[in-house]
Protein backbone atom coordinates (compact mmCIF):
# COMPACT_ATOMS: atom_id res chain seq x y z
CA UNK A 1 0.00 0.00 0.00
CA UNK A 2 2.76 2.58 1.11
CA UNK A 3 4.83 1.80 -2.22
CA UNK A 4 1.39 2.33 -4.14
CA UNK A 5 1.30 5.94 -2.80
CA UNK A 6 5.01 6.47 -3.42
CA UNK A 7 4.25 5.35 -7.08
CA UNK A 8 0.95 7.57 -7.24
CA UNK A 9 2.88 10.86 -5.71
CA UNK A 10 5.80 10.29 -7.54
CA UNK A 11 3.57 10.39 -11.00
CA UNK A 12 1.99 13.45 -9.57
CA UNK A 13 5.09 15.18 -9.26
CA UNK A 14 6.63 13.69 -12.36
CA UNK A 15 3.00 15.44 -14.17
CA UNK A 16 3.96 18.78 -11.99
CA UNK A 17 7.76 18.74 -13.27
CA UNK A 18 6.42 18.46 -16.88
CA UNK A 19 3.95 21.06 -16.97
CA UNK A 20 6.59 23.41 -15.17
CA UNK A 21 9.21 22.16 -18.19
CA UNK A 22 6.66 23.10 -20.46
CA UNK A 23 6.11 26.21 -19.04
CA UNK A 24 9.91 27.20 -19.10
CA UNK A 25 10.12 26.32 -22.64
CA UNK A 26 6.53 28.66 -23.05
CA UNK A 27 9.11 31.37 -21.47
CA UNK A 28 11.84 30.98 -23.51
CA UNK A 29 10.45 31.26 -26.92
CA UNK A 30 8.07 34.24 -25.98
CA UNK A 31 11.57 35.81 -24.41
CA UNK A 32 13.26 35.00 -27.70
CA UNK A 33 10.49 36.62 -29.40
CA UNK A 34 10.32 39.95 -27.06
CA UNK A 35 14.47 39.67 -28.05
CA UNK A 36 13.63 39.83 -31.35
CA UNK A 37 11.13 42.49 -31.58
CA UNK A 38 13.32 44.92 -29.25
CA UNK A 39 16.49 44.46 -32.20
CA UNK A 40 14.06 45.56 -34.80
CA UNK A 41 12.30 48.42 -32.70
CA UNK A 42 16.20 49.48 -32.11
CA UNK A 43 16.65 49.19 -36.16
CA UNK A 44 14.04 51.77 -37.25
CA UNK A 45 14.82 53.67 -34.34
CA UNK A 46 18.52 53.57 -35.85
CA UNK A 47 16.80 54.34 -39.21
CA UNK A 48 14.56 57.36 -37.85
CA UNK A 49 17.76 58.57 -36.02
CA UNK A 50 19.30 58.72 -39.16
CA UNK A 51 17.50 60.32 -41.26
CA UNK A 52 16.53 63.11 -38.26
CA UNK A 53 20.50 63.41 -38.70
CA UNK A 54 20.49 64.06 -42.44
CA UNK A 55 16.99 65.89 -42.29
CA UNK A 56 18.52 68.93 -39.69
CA UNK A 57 22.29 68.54 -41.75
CA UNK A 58 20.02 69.31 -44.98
CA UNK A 59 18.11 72.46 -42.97
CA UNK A 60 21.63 73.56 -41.83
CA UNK A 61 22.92 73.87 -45.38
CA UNK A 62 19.61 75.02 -46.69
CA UNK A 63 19.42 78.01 -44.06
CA UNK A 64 23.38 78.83 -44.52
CA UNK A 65 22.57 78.98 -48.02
CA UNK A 66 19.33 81.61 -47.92
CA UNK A 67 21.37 83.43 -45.20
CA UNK A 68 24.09 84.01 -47.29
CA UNK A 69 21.48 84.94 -50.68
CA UNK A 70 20.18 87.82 -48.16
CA UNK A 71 23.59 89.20 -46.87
């Protein structure tokens, strides 16, 4: 009788440590994922940064030039 209730607990936990297994491997991949989608957020924001860059060089020149029409 005892070593039927050691069997049945043991299969208990043994259902416990799979679903928590499971469950870690649920976590990884949706980690991996969030990983993902944070390097592409950080490209475009590269991208955006960029181009701000180029936009206020181009408004720089653009101003020097008008500046210097009207002197």
């Amino acid at each position: 009788m005892v070593m039927a209730r050691n069997l049945e607990v043991t299969q208990q936990i043994d259902g416990v440590v799979h679903v928590v297994d499971d469950n870690v491997k649920a976590t990884k991949m949706l980690t991996e994922d969030i990983d993902d989608n944070v390097k592409v957020i950080q490209g475009v924001a590269r991208t955006v940064d960029s181009g701000t860059q180029l936009f206020f060089i181009r408004l720089r020149a653009l101003t020097d030039l008008l500046s210097s029409q009207h002197s």
